[in-house]
PDB file of N, CA and C in Angstrom:
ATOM      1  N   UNK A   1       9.435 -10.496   9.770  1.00  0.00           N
ATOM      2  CA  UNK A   1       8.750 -11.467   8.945  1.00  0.00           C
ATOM      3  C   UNK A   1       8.337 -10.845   7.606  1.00  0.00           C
ATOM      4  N   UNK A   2       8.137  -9.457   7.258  1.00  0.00           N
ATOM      5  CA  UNK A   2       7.706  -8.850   6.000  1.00  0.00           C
ATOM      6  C   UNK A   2       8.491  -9.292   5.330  1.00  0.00           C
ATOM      7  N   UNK A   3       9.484  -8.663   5.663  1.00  0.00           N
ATOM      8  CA  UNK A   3      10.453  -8.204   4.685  1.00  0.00           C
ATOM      9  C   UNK A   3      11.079  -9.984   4.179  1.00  0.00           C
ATOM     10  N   UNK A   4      11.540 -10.741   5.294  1.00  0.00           N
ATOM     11  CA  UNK A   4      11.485 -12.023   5.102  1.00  0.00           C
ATOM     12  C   UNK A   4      10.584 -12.364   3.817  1.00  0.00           C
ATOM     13  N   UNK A   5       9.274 -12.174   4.171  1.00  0.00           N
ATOM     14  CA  UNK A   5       8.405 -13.046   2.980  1.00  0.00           C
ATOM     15  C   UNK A   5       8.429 -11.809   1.602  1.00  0.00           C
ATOM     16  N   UNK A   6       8.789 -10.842   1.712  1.00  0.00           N
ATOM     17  CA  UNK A   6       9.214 -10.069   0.586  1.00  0.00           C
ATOM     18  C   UNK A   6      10.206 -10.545  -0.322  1.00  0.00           C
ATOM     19  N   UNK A   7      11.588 -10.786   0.510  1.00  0.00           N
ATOM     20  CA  UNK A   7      12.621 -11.049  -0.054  1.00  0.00           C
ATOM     21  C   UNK A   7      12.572 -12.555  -0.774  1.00  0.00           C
ATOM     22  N   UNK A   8      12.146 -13.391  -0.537  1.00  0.00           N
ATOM     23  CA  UNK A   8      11.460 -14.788  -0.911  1.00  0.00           C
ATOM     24  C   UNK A   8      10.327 -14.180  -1.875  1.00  0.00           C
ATOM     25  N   UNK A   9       9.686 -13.719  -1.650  1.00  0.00           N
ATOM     26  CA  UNK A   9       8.806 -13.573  -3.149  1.00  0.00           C
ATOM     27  C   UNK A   9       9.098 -12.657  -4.289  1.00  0.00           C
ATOM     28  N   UNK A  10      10.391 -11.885  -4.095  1.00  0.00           N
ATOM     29  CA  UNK A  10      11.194 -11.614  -4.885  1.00  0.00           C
ATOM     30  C   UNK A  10      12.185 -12.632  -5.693  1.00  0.00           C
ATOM     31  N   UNK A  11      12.840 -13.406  -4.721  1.00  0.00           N
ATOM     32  CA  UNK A  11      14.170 -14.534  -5.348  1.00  0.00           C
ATOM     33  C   UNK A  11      12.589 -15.548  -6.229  1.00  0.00           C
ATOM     34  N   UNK A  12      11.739 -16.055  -5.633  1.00  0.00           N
ATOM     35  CA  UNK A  12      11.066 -16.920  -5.792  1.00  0.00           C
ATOM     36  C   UNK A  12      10.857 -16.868  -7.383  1.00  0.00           C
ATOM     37  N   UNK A  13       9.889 -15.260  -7.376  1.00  0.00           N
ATOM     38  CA  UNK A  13       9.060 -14.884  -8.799  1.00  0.00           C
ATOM     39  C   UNK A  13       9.494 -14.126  -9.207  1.00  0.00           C
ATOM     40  N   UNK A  14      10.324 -12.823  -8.782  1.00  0.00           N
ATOM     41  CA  UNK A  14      10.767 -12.052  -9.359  1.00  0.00           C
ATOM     42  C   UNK A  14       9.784 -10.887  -9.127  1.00  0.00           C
ATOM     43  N   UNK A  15      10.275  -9.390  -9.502  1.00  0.00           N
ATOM     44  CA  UNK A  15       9.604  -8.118  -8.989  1.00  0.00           C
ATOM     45  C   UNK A  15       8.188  -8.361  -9.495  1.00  0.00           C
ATOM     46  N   UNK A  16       7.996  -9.005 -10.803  1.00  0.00           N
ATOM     47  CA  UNK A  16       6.652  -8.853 -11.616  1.00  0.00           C
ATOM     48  C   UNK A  16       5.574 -10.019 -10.641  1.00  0.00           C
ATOM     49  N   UNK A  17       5.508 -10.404 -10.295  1.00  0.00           N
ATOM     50  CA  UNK A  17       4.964 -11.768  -9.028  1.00  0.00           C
ATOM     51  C   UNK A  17       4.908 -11.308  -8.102  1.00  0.00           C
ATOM     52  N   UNK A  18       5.802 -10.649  -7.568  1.00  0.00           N
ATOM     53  CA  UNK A  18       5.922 -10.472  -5.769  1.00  0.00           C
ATOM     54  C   UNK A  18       5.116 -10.110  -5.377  1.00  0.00           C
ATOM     55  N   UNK A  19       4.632  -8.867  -5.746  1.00  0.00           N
ATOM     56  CA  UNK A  19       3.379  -8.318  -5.258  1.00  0.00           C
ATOM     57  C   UNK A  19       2.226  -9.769  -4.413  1.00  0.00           C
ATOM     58  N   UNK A  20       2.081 -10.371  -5.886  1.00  0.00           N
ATOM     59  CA  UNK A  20       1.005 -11.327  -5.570  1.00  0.00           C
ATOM     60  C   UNK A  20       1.160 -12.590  -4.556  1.00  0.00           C
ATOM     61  N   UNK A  21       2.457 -13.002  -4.831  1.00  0.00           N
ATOM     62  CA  UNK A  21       3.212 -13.971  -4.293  1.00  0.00           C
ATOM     63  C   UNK A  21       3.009 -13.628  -2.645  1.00  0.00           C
ATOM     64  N   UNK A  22       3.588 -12.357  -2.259  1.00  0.00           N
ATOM     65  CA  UNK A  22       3.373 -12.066  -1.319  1.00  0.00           C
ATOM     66  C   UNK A  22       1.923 -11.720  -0.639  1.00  0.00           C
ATOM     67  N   UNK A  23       1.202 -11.316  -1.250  1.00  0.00           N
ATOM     68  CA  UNK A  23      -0.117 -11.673  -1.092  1.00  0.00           C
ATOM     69  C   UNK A  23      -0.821 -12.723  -0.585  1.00  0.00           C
ATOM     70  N   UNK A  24      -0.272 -13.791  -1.336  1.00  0.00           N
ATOM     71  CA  UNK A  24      -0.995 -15.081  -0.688  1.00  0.00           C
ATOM     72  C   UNK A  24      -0.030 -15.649   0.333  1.00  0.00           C
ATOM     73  N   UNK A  25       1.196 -15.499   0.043  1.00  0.00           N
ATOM     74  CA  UNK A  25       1.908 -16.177   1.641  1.00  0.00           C
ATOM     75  C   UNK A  25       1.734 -15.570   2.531  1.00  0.00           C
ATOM     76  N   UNK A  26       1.026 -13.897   2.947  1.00  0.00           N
ATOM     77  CA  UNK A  26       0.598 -13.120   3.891  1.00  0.00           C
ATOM     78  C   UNK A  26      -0.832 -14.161   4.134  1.00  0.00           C
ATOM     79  N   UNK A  27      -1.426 -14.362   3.505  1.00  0.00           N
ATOM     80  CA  UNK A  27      -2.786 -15.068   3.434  1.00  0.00           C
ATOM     81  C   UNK A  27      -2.255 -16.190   4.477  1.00  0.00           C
ATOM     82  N   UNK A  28      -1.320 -17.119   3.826  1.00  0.00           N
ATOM     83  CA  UNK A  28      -0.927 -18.258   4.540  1.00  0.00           C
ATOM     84  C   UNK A  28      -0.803 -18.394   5.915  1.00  0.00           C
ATOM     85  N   UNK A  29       0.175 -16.838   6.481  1.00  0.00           N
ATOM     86  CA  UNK A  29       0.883 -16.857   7.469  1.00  0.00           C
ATOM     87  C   UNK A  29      -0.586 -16.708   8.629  1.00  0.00           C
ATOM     88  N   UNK A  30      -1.720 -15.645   8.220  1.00  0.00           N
ATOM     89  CA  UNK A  30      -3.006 -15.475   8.665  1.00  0.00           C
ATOM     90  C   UNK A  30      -3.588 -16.333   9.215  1.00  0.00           C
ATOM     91  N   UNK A  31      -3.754 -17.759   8.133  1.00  0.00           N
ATOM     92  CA  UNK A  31      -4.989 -18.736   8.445  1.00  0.00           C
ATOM     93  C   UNK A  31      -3.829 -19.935   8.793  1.00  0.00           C
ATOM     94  N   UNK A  32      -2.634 -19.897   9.481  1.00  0.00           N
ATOM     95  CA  UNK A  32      -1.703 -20.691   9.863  1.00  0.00           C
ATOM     96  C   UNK A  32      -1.841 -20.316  11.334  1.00  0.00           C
ATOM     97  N   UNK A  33      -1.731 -18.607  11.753  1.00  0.00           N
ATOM     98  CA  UNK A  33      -2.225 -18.336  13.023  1.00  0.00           C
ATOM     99  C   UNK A  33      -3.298 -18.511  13.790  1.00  0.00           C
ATOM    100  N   UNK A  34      -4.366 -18.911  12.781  1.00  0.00           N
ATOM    101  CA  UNK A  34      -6.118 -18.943  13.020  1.00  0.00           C
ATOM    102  C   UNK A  34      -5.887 -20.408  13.533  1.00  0.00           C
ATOM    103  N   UNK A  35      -5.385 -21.159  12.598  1.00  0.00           N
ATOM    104  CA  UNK A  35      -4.965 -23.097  12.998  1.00  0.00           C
ATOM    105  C   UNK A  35      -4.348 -23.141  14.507  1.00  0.00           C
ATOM    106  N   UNK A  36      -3.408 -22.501  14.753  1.00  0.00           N
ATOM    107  CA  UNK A  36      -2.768 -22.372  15.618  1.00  0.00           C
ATOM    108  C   UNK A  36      -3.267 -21.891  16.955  1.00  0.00           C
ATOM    109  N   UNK A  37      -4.360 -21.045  16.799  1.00  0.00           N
ATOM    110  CA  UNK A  37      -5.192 -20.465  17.563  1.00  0.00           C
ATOM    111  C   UNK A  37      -6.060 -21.921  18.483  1.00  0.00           C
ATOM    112  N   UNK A  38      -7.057 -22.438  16.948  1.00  0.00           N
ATOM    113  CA  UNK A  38      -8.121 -23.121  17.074  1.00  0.00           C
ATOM    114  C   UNK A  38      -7.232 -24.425  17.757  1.00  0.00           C
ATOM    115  N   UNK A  39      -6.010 -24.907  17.555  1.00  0.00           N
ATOM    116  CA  UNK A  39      -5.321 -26.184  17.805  1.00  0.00           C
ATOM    117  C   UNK A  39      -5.169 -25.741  18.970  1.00  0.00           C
ATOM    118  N   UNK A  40      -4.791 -24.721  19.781  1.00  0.00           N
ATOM    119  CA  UNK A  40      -4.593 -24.661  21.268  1.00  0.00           C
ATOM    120  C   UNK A  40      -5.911 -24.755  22.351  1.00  0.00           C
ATOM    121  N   UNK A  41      -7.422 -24.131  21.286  1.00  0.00           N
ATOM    122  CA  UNK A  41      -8.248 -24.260  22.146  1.00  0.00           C
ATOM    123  C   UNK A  41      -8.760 -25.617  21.887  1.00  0.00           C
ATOM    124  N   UNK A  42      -8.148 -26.425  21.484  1.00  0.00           N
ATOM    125  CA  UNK A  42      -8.908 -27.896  21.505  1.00  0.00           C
ATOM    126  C   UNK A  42     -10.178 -27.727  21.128  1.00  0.00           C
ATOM    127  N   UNK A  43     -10.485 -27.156  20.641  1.00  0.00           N
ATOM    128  CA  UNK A  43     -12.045 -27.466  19.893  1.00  0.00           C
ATOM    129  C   UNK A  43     -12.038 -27.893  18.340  1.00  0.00           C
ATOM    130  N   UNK A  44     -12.473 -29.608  18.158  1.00  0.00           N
ATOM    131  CA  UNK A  44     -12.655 -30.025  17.375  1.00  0.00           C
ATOM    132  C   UNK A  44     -13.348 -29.466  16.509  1.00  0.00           C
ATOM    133  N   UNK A  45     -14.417 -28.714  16.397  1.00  0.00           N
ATOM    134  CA  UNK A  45     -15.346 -28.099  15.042  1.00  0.00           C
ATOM    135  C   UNK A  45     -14.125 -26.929  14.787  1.00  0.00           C
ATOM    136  N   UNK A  46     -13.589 -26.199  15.642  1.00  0.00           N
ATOM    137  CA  UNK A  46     -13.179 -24.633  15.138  1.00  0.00           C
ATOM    138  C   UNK A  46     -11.238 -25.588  14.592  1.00  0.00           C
ATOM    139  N   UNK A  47     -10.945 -26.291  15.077  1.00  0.00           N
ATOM    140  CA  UNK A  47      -9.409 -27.100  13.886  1.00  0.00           C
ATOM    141  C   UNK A  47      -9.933 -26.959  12.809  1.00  0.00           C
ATOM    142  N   UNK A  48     -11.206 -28.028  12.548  1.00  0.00           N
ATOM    143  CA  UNK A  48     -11.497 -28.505  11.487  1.00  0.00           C
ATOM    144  C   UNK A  48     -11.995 -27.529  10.104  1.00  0.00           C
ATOM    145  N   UNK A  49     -12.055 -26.115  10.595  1.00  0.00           N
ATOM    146  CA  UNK A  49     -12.478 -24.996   9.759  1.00  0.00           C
ATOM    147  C   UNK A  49     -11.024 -24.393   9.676  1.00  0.00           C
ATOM    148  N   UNK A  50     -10.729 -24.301  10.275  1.00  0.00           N
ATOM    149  CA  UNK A  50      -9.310 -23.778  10.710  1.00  0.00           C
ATOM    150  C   UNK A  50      -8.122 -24.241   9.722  1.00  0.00           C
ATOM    151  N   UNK A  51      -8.335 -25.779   9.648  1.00  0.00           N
ATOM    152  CA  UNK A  51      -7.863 -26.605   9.144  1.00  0.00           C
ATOM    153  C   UNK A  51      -8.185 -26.432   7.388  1.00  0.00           C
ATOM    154  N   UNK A  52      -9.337 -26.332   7.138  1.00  0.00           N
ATOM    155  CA  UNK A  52     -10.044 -25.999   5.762  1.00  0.00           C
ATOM    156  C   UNK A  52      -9.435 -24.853   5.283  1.00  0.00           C
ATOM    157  N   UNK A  53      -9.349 -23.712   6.090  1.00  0.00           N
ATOM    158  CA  UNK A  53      -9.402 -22.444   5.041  1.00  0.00           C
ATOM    159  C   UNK A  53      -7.874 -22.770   5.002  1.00  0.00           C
ATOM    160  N   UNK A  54      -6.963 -23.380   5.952  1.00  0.00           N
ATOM    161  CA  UNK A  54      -5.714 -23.411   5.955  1.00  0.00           C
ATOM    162  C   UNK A  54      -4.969 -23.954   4.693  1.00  0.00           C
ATOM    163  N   UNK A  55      -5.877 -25.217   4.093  1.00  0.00           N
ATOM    164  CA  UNK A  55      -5.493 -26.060   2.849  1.00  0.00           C
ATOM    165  C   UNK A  55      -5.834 -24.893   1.815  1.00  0.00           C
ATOM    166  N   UNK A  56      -7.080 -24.012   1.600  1.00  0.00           N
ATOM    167  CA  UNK A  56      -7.864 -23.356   0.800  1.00  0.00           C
ATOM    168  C   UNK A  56      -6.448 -22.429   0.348  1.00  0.00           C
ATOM    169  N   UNK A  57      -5.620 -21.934   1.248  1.00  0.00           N
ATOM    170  CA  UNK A  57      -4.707 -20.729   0.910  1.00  0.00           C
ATOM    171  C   UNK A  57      -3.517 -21.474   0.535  1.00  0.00           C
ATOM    172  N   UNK A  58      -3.742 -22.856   0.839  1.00  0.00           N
ATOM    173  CA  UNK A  58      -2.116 -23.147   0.700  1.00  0.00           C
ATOM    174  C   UNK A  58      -2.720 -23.600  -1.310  1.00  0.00           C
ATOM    175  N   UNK A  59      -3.813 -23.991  -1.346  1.00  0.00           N
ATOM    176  CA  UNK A  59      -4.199 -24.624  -2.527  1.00  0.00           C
ATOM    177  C   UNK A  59      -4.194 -23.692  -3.564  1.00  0.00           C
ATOM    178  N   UNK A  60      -4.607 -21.780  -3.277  1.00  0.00           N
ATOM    179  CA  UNK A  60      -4.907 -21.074  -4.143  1.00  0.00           C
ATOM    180  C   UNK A  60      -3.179 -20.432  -4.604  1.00  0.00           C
ATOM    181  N   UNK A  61      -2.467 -20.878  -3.695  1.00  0.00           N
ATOM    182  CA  UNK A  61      -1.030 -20.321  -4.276  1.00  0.00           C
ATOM    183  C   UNK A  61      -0.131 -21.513  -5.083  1.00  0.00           C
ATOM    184  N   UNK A  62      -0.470 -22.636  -4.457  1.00  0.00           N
ATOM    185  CA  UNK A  62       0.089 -23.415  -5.223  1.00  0.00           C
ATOM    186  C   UNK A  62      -0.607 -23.445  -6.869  1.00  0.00           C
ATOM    187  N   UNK A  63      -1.739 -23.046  -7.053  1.00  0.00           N
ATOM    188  CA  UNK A  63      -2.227 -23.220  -8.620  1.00  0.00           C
ATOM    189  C   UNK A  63      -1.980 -21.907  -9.250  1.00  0.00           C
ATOM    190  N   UNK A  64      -1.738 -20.786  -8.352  1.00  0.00           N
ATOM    191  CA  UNK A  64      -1.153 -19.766  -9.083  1.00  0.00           C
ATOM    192  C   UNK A  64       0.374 -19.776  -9.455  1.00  0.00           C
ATOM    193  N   UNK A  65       0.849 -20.652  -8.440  1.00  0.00           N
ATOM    194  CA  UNK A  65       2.637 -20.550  -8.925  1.00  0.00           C
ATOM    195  C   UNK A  65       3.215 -21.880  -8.988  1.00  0.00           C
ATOM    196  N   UNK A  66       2.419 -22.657  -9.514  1.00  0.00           N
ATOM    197  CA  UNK A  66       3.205 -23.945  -9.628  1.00  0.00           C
ATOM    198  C   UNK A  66       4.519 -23.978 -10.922  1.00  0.00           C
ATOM    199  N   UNK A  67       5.158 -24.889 -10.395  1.00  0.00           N
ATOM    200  CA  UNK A  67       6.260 -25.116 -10.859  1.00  0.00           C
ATOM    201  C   UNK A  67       6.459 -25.233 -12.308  1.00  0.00           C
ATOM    202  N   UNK A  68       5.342 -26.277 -13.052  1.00  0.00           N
ATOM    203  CA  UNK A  68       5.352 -26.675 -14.150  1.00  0.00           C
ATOM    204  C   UNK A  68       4.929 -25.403 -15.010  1.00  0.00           C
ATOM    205  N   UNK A  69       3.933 -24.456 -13.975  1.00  0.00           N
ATOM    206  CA  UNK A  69       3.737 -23.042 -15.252  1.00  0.00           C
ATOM    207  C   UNK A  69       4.348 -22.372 -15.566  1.00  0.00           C
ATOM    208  N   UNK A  70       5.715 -22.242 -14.807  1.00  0.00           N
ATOM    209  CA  UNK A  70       6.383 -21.338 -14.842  1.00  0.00           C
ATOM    210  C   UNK A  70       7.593 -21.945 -15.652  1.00  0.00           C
ATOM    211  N   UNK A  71       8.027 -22.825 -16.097  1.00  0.00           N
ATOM    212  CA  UNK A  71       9.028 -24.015 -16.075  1.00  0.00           C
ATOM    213  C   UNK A  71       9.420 -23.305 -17.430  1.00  0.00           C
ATOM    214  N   UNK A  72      10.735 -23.411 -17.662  1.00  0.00           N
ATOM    215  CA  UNK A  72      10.798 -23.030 -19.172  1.00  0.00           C
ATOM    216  C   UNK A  72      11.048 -24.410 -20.358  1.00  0.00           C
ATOM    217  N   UNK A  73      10.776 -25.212 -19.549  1.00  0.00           N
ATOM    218  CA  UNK A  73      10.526 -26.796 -20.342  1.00  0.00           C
ATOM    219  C   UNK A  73       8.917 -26.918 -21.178  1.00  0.00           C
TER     220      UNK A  73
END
């Protein structure tokens, strides 16, 4: 799976990004396992946090690498 999300945040951003890129999709893969965790023990309060920080990481990479910033339009 590293090297996987390495090689993708290389094609993605390129050497100067990756670092970071990979950074936060490591983040992702983290609080995707925590969801995954909390969704098996059926406990409604611990999804619903689970669920939060899960949007929080998907939200802080999408505003660092969105499409339109990078766009050469």
């Amino acid at each position: 799976m590293e090297q996987m999300l390495w090689d993708a945040a290389c094609s993605i951003r390129g050497e100067k990004d990756a670092a970071k890129f990979k950074t936060a999709a490591d983040t992702m893969v983290t609080e995707i396992g925590k969801l995954d965790a909390a969704a098996k023990s059926g406990n409604l309060d611990a999804i619903k946090a689970a669920m939060g920080a899960t949007g929080k990481s998907c939200k802080a990479c999408h505003d660092d690498f969105r499409a339109e910033k990078y766009s050469a339009n």
